[in-house]
N, C-alpha and C. Protein backbone atom coordinates (compact mmCIF):
# COMPACT_ATOMS: atom_id res chain seq x y z
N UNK A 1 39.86 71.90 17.99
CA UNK A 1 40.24 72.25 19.33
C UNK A 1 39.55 73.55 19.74
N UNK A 2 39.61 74.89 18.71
CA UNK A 2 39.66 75.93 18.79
C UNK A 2 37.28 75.62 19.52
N UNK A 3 36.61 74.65 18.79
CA UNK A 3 35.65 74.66 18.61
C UNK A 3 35.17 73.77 19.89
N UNK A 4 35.85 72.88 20.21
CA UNK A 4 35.46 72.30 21.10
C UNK A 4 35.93 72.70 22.76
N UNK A 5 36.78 73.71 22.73
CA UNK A 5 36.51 74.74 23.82
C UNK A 5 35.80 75.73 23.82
N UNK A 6 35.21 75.66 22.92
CA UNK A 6 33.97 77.10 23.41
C UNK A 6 33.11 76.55 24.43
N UNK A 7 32.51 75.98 25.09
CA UNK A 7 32.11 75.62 25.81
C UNK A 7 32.52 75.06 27.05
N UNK A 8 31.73 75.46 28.19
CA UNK A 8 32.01 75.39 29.73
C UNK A 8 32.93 73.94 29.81
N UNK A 9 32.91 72.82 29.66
CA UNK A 9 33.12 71.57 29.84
C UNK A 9 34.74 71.56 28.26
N UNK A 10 34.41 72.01 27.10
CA UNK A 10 35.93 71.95 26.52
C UNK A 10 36.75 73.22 27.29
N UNK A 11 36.63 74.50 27.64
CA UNK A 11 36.85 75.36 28.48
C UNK A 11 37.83 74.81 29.73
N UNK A 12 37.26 73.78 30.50
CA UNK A 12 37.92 73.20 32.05
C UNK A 12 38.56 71.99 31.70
N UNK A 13 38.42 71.35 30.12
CA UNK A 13 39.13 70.20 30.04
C UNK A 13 40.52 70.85 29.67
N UNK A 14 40.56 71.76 28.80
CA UNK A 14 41.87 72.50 28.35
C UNK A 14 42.42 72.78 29.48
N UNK A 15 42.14 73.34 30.33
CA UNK A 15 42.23 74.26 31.69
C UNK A 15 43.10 72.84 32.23
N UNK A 16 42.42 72.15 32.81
CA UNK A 16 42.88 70.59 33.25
C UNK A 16 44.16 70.65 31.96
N UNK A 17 44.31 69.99 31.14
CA UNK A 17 45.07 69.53 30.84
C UNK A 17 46.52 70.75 30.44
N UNK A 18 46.53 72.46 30.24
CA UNK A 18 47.44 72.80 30.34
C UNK A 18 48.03 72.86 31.58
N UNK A 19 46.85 72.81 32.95
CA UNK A 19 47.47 72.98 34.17
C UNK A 19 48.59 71.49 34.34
N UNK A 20 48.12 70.35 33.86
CA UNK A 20 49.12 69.38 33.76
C UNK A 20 50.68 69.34 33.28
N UNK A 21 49.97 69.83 31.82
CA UNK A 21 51.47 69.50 31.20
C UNK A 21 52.70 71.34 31.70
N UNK A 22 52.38 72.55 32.62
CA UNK A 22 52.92 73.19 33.45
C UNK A 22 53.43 72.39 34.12
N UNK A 23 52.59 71.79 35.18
CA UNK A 23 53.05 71.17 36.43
C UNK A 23 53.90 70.13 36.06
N UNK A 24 53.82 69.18 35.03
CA UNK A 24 54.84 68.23 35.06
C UNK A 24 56.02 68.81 34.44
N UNK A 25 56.25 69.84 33.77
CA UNK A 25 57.49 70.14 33.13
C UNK A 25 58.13 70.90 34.28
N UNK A 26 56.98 71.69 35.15
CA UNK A 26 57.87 72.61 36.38
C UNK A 26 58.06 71.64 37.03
N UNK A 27 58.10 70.13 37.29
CA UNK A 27 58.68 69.64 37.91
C UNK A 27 59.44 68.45 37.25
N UNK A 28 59.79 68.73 36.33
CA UNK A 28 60.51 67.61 35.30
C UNK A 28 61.91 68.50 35.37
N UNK A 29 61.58 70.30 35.19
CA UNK A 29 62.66 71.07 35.10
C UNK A 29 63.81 71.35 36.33
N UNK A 30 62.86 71.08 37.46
CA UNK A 30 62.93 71.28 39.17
C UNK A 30 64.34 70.35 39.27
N UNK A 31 63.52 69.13 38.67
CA UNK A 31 64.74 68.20 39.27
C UNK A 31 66.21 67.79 38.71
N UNK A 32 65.51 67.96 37.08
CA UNK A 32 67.21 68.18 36.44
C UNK A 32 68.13 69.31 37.24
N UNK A 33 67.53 70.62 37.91
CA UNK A 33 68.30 71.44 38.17
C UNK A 33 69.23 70.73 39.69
N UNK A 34 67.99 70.33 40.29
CA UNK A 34 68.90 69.87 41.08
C UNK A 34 69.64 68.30 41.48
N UNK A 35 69.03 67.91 40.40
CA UNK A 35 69.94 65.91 40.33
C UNK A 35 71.56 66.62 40.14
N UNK A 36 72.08 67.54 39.84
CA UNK A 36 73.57 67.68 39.81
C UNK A 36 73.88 68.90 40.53
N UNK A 37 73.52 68.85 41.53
CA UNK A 37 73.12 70.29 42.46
C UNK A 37 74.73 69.80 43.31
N UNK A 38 75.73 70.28 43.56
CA UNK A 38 77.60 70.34 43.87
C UNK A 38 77.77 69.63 43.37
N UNK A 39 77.57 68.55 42.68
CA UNK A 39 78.73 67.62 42.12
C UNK A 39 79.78 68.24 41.09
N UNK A 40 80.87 67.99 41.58
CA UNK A 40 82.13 68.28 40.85
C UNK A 40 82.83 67.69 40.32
N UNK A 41 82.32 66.18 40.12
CA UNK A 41 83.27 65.27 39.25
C UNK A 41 82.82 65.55 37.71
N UNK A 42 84.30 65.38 37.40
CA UNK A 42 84.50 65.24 35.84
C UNK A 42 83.83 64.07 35.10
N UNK A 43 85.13 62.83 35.45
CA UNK A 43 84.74 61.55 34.59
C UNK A 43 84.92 60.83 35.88
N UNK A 44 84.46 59.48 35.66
CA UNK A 44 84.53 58.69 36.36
C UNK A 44 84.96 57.66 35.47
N UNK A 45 86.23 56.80 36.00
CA UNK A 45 87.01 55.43 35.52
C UNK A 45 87.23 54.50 36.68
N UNK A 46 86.57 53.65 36.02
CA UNK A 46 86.30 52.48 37.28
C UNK A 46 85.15 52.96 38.08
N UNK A 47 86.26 53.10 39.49
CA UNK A 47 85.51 53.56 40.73
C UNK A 47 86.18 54.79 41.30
N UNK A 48 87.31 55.29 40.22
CA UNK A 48 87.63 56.49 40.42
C UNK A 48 86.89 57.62 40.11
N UNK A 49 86.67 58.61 40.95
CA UNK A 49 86.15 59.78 40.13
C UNK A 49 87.42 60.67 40.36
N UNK A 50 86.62 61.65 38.83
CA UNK A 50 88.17 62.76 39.04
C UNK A 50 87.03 63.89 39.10
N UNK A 51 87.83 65.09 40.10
CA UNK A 51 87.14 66.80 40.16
C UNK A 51 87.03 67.10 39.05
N UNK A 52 86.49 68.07 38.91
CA UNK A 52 87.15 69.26 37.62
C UNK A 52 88.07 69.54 38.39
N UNK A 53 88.36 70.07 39.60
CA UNK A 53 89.34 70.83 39.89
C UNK A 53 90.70 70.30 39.69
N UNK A 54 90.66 68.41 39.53
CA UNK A 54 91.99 67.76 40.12
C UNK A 54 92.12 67.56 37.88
N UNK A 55 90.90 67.49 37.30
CA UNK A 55 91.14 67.92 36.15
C UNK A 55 91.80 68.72 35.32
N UNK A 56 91.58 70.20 36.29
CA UNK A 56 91.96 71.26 35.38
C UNK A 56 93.53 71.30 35.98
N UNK A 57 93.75 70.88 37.10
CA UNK A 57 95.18 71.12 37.43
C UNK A 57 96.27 70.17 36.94
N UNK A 58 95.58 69.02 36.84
CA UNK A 58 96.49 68.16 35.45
C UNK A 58 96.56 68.25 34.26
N UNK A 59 95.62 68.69 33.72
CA UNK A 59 96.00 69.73 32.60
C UNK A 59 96.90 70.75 32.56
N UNK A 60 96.41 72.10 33.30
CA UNK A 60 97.75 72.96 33.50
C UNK A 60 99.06 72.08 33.64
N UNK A 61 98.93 71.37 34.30
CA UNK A 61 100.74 70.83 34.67
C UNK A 61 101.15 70.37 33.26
N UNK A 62 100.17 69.84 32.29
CA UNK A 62 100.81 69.08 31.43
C UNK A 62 101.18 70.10 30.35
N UNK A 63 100.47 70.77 30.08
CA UNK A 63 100.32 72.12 29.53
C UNK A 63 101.90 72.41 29.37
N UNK A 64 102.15 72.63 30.76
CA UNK A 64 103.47 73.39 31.40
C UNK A 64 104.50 72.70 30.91
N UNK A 65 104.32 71.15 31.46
CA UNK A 65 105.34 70.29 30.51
C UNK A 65 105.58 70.24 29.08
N UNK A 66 104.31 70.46 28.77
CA UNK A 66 104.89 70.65 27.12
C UNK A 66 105.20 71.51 26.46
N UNK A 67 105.51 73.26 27.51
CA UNK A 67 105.69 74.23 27.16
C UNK A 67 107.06 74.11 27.43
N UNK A 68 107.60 73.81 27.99
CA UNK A 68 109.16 73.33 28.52
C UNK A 68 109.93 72.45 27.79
N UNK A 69 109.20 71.59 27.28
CA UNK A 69 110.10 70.63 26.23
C UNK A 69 110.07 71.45 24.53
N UNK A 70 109.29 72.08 24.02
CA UNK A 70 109.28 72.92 22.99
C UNK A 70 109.64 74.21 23.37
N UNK A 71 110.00 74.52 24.58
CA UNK A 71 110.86 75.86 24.83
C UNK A 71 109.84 76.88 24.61
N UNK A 72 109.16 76.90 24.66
CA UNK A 72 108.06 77.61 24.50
C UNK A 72 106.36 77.92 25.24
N UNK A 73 105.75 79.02 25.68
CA UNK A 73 104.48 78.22 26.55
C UNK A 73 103.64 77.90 25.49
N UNK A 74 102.50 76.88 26.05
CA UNK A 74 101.39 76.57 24.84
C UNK A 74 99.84 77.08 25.28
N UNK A 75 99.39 77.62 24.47
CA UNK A 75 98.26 77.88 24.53
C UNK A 75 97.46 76.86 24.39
N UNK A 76 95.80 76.91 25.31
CA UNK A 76 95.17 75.50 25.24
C UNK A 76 95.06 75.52 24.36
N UNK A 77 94.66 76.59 23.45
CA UNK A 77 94.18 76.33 21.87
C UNK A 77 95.62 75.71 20.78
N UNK A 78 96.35 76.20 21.35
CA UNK A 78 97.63 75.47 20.41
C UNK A 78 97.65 74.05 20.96
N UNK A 79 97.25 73.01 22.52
CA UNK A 79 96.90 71.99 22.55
C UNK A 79 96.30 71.19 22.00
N UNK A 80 95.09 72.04 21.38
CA UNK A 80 94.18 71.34 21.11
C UNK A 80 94.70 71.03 19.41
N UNK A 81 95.31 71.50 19.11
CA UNK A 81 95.76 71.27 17.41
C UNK A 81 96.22 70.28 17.14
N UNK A 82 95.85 70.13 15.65
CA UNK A 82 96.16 68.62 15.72
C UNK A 82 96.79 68.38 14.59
N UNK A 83 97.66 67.20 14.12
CA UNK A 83 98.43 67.44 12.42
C UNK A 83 97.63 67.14 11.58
């Protein structure tokens, strides 16, 4: 590689081909950023979608409920435990 760019013609083929593989990743990167540019759904079941927001607030509630039946509040991390 190193040998076959020394010269004018390996020189502009390199040239050509890093200017490519830039351009397609700056625009490979472009669009992942924005293919999820506001979307706020969580999961989708069926043809339901759920927010995060309508997510995180059914969580908290349940949270709450199960801090109330063990008399106690729960931490998410104590949720997440498992036997």
């Amino acid at each position: 590689m190193r040998k076959a760019s020394s010269n004018w013609l390996g020189k502009t083929i390199m040239a050509v081909v890093m200017g490519v593989l830039i351009v397609s990743f700056g625009i490979w990167g472009i669009a992942d950023i924005f293919k999820g540019f506001g979307q706020s759904t969580f999961a989708k079941v069926g043809g339901t979608e759920i927010s995060a927001e309508q997510f995180r607030q059914i969580y908290t509630d349940r949270l709450q409920q199960l801090g109330r039946q063990f008399g106690r509040p729960l931490t998410p991390d104590q949720a997440r435990l498992r036997d």
